[in-house]
N, C-alpha and C. Protein backbone atom coordinates (compact mmCIF):
# COMPACT_ATOMS: atom_id res chain seq x y z
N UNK A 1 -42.95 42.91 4.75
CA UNK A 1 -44.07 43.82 4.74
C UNK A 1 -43.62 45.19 4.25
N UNK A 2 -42.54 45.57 4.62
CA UNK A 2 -42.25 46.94 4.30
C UNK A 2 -41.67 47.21 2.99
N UNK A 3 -41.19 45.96 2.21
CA UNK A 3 -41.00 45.94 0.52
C UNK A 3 -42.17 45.89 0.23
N UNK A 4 -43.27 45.71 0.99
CA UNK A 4 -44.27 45.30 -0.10
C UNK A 4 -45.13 46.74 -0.13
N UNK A 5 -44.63 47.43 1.12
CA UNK A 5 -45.51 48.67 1.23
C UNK A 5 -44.78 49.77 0.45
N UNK A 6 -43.26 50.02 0.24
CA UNK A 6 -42.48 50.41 -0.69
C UNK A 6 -43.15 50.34 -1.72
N UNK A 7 -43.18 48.90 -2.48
CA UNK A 7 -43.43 48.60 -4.10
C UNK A 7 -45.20 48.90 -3.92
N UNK A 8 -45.78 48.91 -3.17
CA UNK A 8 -47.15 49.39 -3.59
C UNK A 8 -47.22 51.26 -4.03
N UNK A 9 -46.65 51.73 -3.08
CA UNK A 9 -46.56 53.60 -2.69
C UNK A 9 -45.71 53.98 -3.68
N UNK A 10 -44.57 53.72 -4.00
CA UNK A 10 -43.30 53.77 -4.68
C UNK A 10 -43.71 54.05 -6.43
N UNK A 11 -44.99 53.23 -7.03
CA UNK A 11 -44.93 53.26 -8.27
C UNK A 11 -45.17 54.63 -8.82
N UNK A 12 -45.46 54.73 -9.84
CA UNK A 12 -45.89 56.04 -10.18
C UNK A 12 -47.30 56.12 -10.24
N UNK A 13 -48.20 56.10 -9.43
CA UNK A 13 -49.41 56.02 -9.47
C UNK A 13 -50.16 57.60 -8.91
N UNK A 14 -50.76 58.18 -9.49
CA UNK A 14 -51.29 59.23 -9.12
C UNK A 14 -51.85 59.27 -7.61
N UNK A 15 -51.69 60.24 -7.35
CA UNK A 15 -52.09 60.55 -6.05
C UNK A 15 -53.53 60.36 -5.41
N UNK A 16 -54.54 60.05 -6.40
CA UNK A 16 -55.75 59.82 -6.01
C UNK A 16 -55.54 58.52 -6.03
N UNK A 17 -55.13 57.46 -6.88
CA UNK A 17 -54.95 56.09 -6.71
C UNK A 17 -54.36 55.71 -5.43
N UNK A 18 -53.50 56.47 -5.04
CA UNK A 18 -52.48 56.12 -3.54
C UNK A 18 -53.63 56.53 -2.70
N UNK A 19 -54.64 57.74 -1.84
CA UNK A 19 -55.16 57.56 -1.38
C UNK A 19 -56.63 56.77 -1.62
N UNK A 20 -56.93 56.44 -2.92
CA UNK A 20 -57.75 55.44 -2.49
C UNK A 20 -57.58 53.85 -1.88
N UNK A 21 -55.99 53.20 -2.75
CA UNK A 21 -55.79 52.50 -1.41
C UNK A 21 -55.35 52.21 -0.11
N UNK A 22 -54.98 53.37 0.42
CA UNK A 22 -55.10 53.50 1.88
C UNK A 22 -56.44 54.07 2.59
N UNK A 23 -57.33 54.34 2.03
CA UNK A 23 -58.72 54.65 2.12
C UNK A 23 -59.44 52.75 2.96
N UNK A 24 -58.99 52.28 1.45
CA UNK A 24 -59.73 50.67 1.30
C UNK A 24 -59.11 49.81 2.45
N UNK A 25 -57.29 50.13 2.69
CA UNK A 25 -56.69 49.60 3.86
C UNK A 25 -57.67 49.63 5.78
N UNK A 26 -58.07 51.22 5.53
CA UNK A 26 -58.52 51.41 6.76
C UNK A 26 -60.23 51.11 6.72
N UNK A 27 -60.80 50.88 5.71
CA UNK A 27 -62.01 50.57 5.46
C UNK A 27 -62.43 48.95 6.09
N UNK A 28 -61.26 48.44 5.46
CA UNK A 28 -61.58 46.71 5.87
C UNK A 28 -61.03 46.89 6.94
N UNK A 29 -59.92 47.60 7.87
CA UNK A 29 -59.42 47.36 9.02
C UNK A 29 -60.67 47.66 9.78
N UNK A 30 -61.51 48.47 10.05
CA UNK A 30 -62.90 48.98 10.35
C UNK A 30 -63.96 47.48 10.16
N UNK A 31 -64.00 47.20 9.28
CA UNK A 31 -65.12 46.10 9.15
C UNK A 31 -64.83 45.23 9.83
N UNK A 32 -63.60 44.75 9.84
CA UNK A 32 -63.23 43.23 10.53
C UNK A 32 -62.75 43.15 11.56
N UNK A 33 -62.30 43.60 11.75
CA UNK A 33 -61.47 44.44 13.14
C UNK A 33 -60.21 43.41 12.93
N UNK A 34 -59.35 43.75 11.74
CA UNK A 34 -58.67 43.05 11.13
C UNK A 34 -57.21 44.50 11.18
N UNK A 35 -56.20 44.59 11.65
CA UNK A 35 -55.34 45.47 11.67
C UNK A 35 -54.46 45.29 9.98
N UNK A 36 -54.04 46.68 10.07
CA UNK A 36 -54.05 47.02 8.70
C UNK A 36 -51.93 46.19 8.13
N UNK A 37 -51.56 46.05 9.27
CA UNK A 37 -50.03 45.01 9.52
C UNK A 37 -50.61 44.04 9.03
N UNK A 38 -51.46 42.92 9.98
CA UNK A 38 -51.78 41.77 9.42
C UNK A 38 -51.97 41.47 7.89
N UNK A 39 -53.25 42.10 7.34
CA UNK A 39 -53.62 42.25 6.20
C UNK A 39 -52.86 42.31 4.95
N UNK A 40 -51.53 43.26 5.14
CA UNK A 40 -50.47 43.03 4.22
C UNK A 40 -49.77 42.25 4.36
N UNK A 41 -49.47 41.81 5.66
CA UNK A 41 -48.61 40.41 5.56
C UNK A 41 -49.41 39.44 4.46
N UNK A 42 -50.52 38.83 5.11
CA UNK A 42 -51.29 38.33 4.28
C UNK A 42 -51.22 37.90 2.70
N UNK A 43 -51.40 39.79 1.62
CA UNK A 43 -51.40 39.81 0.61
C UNK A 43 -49.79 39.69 0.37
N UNK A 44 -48.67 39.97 1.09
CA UNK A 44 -47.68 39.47 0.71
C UNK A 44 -47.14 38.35 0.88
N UNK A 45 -48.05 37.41 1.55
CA UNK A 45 -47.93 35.47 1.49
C UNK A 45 -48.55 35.21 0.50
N UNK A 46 -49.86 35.76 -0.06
CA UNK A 46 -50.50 35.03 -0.92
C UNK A 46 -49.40 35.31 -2.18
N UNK A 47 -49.60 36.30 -2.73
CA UNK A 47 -48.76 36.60 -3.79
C UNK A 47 -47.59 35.98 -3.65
N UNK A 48 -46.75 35.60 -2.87
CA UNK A 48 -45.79 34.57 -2.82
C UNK A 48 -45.80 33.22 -3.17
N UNK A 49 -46.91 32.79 -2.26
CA UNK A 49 -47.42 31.25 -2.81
C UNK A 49 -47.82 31.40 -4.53
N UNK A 50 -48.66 32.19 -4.44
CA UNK A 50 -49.53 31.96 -6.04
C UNK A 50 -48.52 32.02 -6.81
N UNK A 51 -47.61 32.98 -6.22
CA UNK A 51 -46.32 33.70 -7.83
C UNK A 51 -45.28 31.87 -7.97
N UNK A 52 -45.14 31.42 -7.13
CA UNK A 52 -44.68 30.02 -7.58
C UNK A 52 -45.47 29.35 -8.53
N UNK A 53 -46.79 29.18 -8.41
CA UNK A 53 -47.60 28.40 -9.85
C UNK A 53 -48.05 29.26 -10.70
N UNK A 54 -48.19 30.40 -11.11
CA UNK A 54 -48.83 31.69 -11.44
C UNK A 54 -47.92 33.01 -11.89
N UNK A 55 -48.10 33.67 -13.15
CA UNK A 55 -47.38 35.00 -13.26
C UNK A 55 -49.03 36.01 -12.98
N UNK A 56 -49.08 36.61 -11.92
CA UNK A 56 -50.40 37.38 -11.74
C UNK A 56 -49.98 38.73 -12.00
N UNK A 57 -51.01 39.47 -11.98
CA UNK A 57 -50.99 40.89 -12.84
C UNK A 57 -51.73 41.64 -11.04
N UNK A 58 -50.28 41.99 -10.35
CA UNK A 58 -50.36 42.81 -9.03
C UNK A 58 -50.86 44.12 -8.63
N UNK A 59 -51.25 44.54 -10.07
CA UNK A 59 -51.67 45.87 -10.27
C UNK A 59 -53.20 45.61 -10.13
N UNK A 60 -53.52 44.60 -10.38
CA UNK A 60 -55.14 44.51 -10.50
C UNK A 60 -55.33 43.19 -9.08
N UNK A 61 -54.40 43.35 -8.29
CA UNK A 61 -54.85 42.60 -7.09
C UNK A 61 -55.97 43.33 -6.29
N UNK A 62 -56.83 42.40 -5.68
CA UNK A 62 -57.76 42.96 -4.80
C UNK A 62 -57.79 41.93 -3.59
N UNK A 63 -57.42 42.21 -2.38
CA UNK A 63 -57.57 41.48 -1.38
C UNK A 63 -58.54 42.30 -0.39
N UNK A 64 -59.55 41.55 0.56
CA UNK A 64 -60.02 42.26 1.25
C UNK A 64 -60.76 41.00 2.50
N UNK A 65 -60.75 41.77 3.82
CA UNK A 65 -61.21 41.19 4.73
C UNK A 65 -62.50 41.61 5.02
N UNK A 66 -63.42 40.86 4.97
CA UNK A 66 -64.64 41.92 5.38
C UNK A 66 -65.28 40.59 6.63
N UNK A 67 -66.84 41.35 6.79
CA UNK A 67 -67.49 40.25 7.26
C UNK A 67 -69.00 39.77 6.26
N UNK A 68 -69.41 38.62 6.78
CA UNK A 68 -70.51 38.03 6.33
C UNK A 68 -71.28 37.37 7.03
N UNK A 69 -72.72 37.00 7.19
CA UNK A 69 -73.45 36.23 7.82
C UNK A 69 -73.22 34.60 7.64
N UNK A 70 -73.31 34.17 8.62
CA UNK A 70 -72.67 32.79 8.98
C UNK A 70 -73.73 32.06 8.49
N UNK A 71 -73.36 30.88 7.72
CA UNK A 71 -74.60 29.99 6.76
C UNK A 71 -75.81 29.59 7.98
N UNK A 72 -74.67 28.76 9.20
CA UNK A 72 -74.91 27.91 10.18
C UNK A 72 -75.89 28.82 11.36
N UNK A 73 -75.49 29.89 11.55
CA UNK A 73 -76.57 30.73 12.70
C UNK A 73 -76.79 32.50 12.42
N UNK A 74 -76.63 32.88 10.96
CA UNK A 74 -76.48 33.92 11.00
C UNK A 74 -75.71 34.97 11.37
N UNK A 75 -75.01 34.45 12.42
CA UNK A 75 -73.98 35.50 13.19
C UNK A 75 -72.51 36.43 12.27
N UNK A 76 -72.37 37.14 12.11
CA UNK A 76 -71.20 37.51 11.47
C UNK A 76 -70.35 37.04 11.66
N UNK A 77 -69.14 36.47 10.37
CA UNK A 77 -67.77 35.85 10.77
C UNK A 77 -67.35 36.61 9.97
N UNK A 78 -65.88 36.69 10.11
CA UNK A 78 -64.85 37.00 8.67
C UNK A 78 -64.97 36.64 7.78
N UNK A 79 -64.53 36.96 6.15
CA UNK A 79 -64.73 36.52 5.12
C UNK A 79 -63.46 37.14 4.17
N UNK A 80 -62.57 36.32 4.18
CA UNK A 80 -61.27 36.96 2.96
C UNK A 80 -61.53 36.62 1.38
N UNK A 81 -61.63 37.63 0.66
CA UNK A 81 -62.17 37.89 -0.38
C UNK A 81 -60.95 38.13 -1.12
N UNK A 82 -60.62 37.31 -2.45
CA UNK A 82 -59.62 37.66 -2.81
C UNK A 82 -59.91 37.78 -4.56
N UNK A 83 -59.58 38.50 -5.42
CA UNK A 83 -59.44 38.70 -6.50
C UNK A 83 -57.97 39.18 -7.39
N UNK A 84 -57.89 37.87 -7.75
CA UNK A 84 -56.78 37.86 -8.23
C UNK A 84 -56.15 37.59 -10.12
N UNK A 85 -56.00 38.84 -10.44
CA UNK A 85 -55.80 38.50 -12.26
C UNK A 85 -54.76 37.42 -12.51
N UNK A 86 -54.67 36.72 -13.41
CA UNK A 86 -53.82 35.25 -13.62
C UNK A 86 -53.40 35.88 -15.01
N UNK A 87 -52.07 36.36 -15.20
CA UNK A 87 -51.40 36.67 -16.55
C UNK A 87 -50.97 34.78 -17.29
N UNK A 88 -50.22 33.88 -16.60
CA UNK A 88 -49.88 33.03 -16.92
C UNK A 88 -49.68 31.86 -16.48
N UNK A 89 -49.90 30.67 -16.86
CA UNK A 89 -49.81 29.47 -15.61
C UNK A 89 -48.92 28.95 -15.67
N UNK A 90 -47.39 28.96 -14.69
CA UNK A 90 -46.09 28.46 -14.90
C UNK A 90 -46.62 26.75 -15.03
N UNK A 91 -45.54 25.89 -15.90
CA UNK A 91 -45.57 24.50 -15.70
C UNK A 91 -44.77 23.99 -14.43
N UNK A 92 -45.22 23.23 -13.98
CA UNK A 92 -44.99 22.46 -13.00
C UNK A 92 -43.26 21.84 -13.18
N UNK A 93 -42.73 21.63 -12.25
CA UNK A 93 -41.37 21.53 -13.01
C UNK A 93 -41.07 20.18 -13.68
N UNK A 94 -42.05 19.21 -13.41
CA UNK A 94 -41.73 17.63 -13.86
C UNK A 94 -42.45 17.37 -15.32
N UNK A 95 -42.96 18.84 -15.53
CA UNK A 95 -43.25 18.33 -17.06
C UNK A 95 -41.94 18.76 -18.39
């Protein structure tokens, strides 16, 4: 978690880009009642799994926890929303 919070803060990204995503961090932590630890663990499993079949473009990741109305009774549940750019699709190794 803490390489991943390094390599997010760390780049050279202007200062309005850095607080808007720690803005968006505490935004979904608010909606879901989803803590803002979890959440990066999270985007740093997915991007792990995917980066084995996948070269993705991390700069244009969007992960987010929100909520939504439940098909079955209306009630609000969680909803992980993920948007993810796909630069390249590694081959599988048996081809």
């Amino acid at each position: 978690m803490v390489e991943f919070l390094t390599r997010l803060f760390s780049r050279k990204q202007p200062s309005k880009d850095i607080a808007k995503d720690r803005l968006k961090l505490v935004l979904i932590h608010d909606r879901a009642n989803c803590s803002t630890q979890l959440l990066e663990i999270l985007k740093t499993d997915i991007i792990k799994v995917i980066s084995n079949y996948m070269e993705i473009d991390e700069d244009g990741l969007d992960i987010q926890i929100s909520t939504a109305p439940s098909e079955t009774d209306g009630n609000a549940v969680p909803m992980l929303y993920a948007n993810i750019p796909i630069k390249n699709i590694r081959k599988a190794q048996g081809q």
